[in-house]
PDB file of N, CA and C in Angstrom:
ATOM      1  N   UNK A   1     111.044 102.744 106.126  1.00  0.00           N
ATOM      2  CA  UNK A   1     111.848 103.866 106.580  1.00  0.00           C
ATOM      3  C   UNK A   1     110.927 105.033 106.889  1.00  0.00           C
ATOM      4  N   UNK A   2     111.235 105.886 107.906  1.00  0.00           N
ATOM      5  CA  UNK A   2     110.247 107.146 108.339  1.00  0.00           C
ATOM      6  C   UNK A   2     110.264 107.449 107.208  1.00  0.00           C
ATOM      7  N   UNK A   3     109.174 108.773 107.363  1.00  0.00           N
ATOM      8  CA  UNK A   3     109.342 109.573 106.219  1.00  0.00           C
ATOM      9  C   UNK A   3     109.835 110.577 106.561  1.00  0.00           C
ATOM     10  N   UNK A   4     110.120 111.196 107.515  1.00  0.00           N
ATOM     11  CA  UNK A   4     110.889 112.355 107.789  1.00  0.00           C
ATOM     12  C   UNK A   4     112.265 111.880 107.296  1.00  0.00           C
ATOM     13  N   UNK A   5     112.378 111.150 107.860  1.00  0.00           N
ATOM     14  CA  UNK A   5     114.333 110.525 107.951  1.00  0.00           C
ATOM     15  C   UNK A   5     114.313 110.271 106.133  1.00  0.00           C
ATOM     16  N   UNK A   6     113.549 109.892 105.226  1.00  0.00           N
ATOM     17  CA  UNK A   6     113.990 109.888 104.038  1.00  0.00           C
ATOM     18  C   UNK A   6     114.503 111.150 103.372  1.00  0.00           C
ATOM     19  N   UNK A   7     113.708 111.937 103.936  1.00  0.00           N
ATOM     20  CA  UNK A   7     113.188 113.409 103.091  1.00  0.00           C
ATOM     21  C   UNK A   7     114.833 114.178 103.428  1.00  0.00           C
ATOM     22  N   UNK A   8     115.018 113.938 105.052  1.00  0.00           N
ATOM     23  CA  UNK A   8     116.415 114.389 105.012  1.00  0.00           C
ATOM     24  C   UNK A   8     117.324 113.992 104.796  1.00  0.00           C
ATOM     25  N   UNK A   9     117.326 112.480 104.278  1.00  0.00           N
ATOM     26  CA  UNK A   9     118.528 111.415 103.659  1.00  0.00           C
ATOM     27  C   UNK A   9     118.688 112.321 101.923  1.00  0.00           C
ATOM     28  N   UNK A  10     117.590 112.396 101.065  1.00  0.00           N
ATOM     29  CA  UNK A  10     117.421 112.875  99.920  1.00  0.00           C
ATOM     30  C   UNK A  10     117.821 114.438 100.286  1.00  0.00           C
ATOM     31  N   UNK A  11     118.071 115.286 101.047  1.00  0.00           N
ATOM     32  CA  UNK A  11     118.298 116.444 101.200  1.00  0.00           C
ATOM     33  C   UNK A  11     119.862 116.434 101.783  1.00  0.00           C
ATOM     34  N   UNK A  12     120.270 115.336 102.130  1.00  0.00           N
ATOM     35  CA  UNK A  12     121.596 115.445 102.234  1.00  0.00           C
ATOM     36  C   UNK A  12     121.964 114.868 100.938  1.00  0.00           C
ATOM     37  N   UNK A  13     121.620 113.887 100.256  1.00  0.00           N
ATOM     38  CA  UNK A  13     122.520 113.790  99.112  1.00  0.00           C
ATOM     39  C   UNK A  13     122.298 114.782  98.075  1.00  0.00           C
ATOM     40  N   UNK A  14     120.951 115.083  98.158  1.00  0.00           N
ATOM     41  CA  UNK A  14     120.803 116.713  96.758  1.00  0.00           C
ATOM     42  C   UNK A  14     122.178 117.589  97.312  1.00  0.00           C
ATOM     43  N   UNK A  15     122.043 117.815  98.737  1.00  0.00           N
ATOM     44  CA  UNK A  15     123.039 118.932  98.877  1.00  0.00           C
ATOM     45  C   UNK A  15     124.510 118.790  98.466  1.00  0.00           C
ATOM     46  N   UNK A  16     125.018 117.787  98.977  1.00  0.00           N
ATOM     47  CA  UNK A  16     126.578 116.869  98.622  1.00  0.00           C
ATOM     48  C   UNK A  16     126.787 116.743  97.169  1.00  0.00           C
ATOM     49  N   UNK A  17     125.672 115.963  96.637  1.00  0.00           N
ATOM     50  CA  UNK A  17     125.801 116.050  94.998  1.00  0.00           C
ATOM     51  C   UNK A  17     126.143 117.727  94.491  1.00  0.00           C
ATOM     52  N   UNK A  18     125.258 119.068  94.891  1.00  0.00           N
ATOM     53  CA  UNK A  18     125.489 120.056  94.617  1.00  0.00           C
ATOM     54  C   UNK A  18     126.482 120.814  94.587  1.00  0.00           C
ATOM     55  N   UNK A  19     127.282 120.253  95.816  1.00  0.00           N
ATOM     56  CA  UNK A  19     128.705 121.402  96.258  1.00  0.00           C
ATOM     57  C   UNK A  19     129.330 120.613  95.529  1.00  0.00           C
ATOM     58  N   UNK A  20     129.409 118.878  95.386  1.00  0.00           N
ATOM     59  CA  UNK A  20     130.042 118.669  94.383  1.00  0.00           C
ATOM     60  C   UNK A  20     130.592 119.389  93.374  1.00  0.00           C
ATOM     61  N   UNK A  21     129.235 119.402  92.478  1.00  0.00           N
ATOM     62  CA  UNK A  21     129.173 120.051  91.312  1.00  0.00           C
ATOM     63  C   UNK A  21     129.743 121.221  90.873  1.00  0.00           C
ATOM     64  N   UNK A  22     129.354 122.275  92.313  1.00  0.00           N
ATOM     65  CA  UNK A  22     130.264 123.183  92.242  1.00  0.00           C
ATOM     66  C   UNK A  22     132.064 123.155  92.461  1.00  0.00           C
ATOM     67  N   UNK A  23     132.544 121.984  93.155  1.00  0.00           N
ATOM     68  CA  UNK A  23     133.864 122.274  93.448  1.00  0.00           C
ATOM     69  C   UNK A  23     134.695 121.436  92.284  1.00  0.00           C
ATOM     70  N   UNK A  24     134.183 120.606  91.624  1.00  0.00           N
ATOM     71  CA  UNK A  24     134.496 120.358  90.858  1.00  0.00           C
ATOM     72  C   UNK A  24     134.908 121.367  89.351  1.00  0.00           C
ATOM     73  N   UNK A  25     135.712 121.063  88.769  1.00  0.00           N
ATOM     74  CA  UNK A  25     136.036 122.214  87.724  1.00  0.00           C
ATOM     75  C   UNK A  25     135.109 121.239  86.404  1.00  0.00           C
ATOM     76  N   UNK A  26     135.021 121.797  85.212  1.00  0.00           N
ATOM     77  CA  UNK A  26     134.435 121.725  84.134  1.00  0.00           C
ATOM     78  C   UNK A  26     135.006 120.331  83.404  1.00  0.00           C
ATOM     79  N   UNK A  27     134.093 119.761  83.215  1.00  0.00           N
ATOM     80  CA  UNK A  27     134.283 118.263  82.432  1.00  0.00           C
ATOM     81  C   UNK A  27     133.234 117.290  83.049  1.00  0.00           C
ATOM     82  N   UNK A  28     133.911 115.658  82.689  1.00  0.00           N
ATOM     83  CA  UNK A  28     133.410 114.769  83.072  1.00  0.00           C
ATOM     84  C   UNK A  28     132.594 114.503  85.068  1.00  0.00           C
ATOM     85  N   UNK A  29     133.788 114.668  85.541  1.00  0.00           N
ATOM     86  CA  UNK A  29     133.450 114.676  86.907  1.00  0.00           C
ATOM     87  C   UNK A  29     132.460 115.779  87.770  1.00  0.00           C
ATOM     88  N   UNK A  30     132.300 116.947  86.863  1.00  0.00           N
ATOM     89  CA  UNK A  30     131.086 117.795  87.045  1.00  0.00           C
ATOM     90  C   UNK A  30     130.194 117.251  87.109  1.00  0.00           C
ATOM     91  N   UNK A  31     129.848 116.655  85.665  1.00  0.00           N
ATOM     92  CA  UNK A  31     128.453 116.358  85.061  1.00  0.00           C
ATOM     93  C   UNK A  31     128.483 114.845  85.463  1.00  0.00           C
ATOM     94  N   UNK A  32     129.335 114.180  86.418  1.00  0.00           N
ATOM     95  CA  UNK A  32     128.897 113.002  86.584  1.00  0.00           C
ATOM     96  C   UNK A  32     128.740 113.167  88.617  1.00  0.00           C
ATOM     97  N   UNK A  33     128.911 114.223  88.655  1.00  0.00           N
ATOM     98  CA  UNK A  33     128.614 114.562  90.247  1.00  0.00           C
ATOM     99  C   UNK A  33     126.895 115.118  90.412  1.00  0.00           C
ATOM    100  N   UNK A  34     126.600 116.019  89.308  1.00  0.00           N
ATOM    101  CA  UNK A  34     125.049 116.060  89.150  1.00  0.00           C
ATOM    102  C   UNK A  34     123.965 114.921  89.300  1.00  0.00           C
ATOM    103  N   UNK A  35     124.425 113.727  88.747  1.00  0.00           N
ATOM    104  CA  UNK A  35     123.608 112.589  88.833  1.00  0.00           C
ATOM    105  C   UNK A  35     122.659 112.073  89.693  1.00  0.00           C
ATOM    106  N   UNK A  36     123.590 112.451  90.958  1.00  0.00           N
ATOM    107  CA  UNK A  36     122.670 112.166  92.368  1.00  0.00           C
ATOM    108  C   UNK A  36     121.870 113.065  92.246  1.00  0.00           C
ATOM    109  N   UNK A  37     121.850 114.536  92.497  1.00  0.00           N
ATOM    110  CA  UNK A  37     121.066 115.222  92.644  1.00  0.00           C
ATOM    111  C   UNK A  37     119.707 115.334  91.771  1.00  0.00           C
ATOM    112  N   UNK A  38     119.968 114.555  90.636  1.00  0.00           N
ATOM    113  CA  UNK A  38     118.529 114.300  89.634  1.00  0.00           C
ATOM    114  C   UNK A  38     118.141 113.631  90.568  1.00  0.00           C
ATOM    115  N   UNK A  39     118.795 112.449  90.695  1.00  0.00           N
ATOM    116  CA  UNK A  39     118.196 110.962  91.501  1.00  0.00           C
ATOM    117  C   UNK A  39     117.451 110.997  92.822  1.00  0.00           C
ATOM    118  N   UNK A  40     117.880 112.203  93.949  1.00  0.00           N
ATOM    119  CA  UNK A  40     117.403 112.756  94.707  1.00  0.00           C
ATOM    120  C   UNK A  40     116.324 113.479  94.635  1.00  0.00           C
ATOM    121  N   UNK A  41     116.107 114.697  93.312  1.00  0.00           N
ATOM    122  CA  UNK A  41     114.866 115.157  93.283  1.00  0.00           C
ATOM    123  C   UNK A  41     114.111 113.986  92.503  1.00  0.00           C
ATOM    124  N   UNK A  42     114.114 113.532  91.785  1.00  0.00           N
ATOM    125  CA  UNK A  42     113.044 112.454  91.287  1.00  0.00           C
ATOM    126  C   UNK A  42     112.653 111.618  92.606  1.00  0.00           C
ATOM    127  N   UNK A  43     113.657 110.874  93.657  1.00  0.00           N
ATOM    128  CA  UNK A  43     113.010 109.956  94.484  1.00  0.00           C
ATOM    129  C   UNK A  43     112.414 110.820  95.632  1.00  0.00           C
ATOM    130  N   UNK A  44     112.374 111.846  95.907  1.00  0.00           N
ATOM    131  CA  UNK A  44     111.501 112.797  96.865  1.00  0.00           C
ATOM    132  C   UNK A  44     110.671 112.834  96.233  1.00  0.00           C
ATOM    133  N   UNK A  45     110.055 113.489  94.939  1.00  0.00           N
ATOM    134  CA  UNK A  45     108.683 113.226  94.461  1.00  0.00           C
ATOM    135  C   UNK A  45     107.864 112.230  94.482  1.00  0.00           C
ATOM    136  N   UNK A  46     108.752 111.183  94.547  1.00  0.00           N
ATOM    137  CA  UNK A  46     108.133 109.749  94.078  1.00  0.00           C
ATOM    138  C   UNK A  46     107.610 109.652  95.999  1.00  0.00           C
ATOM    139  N   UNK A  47     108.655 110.267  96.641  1.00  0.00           N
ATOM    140  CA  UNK A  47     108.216 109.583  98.014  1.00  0.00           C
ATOM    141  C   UNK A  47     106.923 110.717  98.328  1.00  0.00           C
ATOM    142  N   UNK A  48     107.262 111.748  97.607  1.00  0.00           N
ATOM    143  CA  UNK A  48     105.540 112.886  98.206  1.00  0.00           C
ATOM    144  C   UNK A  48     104.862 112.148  97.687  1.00  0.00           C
ATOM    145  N   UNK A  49     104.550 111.860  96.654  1.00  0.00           N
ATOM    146  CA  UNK A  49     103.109 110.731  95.987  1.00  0.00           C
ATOM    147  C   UNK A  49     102.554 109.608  96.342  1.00  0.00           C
ATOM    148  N   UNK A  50     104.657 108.680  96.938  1.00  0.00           N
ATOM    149  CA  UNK A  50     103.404 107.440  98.204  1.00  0.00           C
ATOM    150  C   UNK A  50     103.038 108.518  99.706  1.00  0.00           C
ATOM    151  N   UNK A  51     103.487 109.448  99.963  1.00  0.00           N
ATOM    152  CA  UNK A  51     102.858 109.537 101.392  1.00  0.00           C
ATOM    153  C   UNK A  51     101.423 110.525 101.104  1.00  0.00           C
ATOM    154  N   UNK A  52     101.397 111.106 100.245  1.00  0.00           N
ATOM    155  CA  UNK A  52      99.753 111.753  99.536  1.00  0.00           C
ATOM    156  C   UNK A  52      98.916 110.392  99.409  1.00  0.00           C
ATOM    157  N   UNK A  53      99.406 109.315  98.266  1.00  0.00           N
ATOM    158  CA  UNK A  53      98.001 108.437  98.333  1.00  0.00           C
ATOM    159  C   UNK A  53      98.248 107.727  99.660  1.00  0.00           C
ATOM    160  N   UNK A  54      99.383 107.432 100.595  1.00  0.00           N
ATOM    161  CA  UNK A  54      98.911 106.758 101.953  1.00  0.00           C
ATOM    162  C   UNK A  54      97.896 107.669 103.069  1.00  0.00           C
ATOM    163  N   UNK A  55      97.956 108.756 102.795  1.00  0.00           N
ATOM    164  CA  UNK A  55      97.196 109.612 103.162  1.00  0.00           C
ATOM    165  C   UNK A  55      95.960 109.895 102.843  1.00  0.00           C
ATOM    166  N   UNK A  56      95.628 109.475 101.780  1.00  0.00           N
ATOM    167  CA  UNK A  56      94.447 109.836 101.028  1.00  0.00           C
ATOM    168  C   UNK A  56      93.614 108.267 101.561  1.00  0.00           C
ATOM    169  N   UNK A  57      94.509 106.762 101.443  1.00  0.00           N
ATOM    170  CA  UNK A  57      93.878 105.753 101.818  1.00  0.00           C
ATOM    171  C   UNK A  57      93.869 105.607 103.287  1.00  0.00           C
ATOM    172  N   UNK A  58      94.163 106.686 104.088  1.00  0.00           N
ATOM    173  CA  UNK A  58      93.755 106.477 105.595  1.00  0.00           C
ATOM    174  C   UNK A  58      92.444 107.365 105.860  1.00  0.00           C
ATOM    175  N   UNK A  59      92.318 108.464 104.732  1.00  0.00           N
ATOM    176  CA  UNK A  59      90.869 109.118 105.033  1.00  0.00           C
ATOM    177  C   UNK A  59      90.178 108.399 104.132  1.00  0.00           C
ATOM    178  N   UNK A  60      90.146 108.072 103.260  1.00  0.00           N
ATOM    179  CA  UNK A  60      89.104 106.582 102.694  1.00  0.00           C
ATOM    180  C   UNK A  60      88.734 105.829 103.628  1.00  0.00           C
ATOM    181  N   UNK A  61      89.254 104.844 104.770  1.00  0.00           N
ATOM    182  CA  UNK A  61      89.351 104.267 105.520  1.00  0.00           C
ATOM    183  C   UNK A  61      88.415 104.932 106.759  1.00  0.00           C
ATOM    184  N   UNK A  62      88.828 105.610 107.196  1.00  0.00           N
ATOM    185  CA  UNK A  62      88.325 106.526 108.178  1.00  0.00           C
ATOM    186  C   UNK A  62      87.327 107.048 107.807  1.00  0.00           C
ATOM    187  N   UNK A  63      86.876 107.419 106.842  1.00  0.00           N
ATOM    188  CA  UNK A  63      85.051 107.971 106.401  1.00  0.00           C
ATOM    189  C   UNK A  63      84.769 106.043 106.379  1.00  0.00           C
ATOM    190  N   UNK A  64      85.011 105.245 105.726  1.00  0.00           N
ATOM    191  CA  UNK A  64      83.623 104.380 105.905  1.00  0.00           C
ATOM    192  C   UNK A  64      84.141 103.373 106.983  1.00  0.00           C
ATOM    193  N   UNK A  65      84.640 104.147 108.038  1.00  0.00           N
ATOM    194  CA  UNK A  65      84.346 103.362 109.751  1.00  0.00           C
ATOM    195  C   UNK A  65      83.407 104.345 109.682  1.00  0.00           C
ATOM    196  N   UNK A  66      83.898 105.608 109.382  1.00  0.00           N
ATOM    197  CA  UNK A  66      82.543 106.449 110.214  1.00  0.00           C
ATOM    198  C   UNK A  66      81.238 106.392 109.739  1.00  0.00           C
ATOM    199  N   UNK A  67      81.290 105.978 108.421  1.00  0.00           N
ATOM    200  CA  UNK A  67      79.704 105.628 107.649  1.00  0.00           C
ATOM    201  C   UNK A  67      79.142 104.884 108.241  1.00  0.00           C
ATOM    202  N   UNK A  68      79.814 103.662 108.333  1.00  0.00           N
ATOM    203  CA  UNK A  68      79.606 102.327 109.069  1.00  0.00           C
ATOM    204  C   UNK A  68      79.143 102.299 110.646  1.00  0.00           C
ATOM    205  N   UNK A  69      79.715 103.401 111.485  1.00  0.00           N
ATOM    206  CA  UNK A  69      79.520 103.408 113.198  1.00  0.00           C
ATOM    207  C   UNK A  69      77.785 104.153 112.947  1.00  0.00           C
ATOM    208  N   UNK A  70      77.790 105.103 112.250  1.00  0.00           N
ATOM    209  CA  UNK A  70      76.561 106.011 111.916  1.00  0.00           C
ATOM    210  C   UNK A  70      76.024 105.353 111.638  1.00  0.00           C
ATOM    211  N   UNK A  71      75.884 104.510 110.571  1.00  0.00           N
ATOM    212  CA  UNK A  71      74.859 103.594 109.771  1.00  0.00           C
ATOM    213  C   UNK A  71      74.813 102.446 111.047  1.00  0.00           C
ATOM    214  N   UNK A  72      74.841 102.358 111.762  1.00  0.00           N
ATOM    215  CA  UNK A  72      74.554 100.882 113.242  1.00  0.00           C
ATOM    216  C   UNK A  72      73.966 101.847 114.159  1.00  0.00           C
ATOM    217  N   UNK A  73      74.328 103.021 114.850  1.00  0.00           N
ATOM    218  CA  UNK A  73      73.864 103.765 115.730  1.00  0.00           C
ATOM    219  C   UNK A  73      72.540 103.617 115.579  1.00  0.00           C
ATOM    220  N   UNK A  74      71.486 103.765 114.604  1.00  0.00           N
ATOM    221  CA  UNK A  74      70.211 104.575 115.073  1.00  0.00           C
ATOM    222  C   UNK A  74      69.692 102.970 115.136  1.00  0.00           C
ATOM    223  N   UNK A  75      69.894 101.387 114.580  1.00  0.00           N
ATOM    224  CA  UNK A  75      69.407 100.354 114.797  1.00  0.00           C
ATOM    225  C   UNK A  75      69.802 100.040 116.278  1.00  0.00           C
ATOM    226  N   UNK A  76      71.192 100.176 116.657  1.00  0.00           N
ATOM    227  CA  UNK A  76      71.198  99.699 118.111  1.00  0.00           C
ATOM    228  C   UNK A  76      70.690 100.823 119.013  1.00  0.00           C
ATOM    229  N   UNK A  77      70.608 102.043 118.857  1.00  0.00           N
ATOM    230  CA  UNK A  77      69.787 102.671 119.282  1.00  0.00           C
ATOM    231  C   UNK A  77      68.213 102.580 119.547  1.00  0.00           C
ATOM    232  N   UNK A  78      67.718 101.737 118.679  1.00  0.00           N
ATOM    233  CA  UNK A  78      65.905 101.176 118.318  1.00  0.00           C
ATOM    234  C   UNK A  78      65.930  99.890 119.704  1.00  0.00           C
ATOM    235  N   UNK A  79      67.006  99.193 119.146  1.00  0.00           N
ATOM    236  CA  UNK A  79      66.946  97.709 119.986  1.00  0.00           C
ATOM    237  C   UNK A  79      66.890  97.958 121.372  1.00  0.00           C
ATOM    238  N   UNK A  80      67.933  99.549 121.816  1.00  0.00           N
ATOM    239  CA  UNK A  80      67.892  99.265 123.100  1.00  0.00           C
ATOM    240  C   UNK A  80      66.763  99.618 123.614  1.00  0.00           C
ATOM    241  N   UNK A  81      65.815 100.622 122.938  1.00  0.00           N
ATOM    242  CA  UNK A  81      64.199 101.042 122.930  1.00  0.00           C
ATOM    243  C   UNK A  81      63.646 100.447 123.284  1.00  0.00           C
ATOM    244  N   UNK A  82      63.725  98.873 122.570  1.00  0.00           N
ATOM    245  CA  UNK A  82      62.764  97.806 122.364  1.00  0.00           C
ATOM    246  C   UNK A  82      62.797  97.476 123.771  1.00  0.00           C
ATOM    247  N   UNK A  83      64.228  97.223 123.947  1.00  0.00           N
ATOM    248  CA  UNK A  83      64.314  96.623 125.399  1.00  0.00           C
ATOM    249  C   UNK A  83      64.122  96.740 126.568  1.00  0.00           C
ATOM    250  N   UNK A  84      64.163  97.943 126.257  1.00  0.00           N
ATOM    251  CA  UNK A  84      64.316  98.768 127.249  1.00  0.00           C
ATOM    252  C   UNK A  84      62.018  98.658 127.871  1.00  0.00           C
ATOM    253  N   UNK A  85      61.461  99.050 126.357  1.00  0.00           N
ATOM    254  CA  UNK A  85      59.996  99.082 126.906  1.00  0.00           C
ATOM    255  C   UNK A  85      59.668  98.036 127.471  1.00  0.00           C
ATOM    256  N   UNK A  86      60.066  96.589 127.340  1.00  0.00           N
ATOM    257  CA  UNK A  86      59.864  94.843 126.857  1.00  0.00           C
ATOM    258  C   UNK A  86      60.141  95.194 128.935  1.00  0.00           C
ATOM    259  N   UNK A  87      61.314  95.992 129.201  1.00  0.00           N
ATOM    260  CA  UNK A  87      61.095  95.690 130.634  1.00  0.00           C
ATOM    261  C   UNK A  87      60.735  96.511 131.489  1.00  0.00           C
TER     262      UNK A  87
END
């Protein structure tokens, strides 16, 4: 699922759970209309933390291509030297 489209799926049910809460009068059905809205802020956190470490493992990723392209440059750089004198 996007991650935009979650963030506003969890922001529509925090909100719905909320007015709930409010239109509801005092008792059971109050405090059992709150529920979502825990459930909503807990699973938005949970979803900032996978899209931080998916984020964090695409710049992991991306520094050692770039280590890796750097670390080949100055050898194929030599070879084409070589070849280049050889003709």
């Amino acid at each position: 699922m996007n991650s935009k489209l979650m963030y506003v799926a969890l922001a529509t049910v925090f909100v719905l759970s909320v007015a709930a809460y409010l239109i509801f009068p005092g008792g059971t059905m109050r405090d059992l209309a709150a529920i979502p809205a825990i459930g909503a802020l807990f699973s938005a956190l949970f979803q900032i933390l996978r899209d931080r470490l998916a984020h964090e493992r695409a710049l992991t990723v991306l520094g050692l291509q770039n280590s890796f392209a750097i670390g080949a440059m100055p050898h194929l750089a030599n070879v084409a030297f070589d070849k280049h004198v050889l003709f």
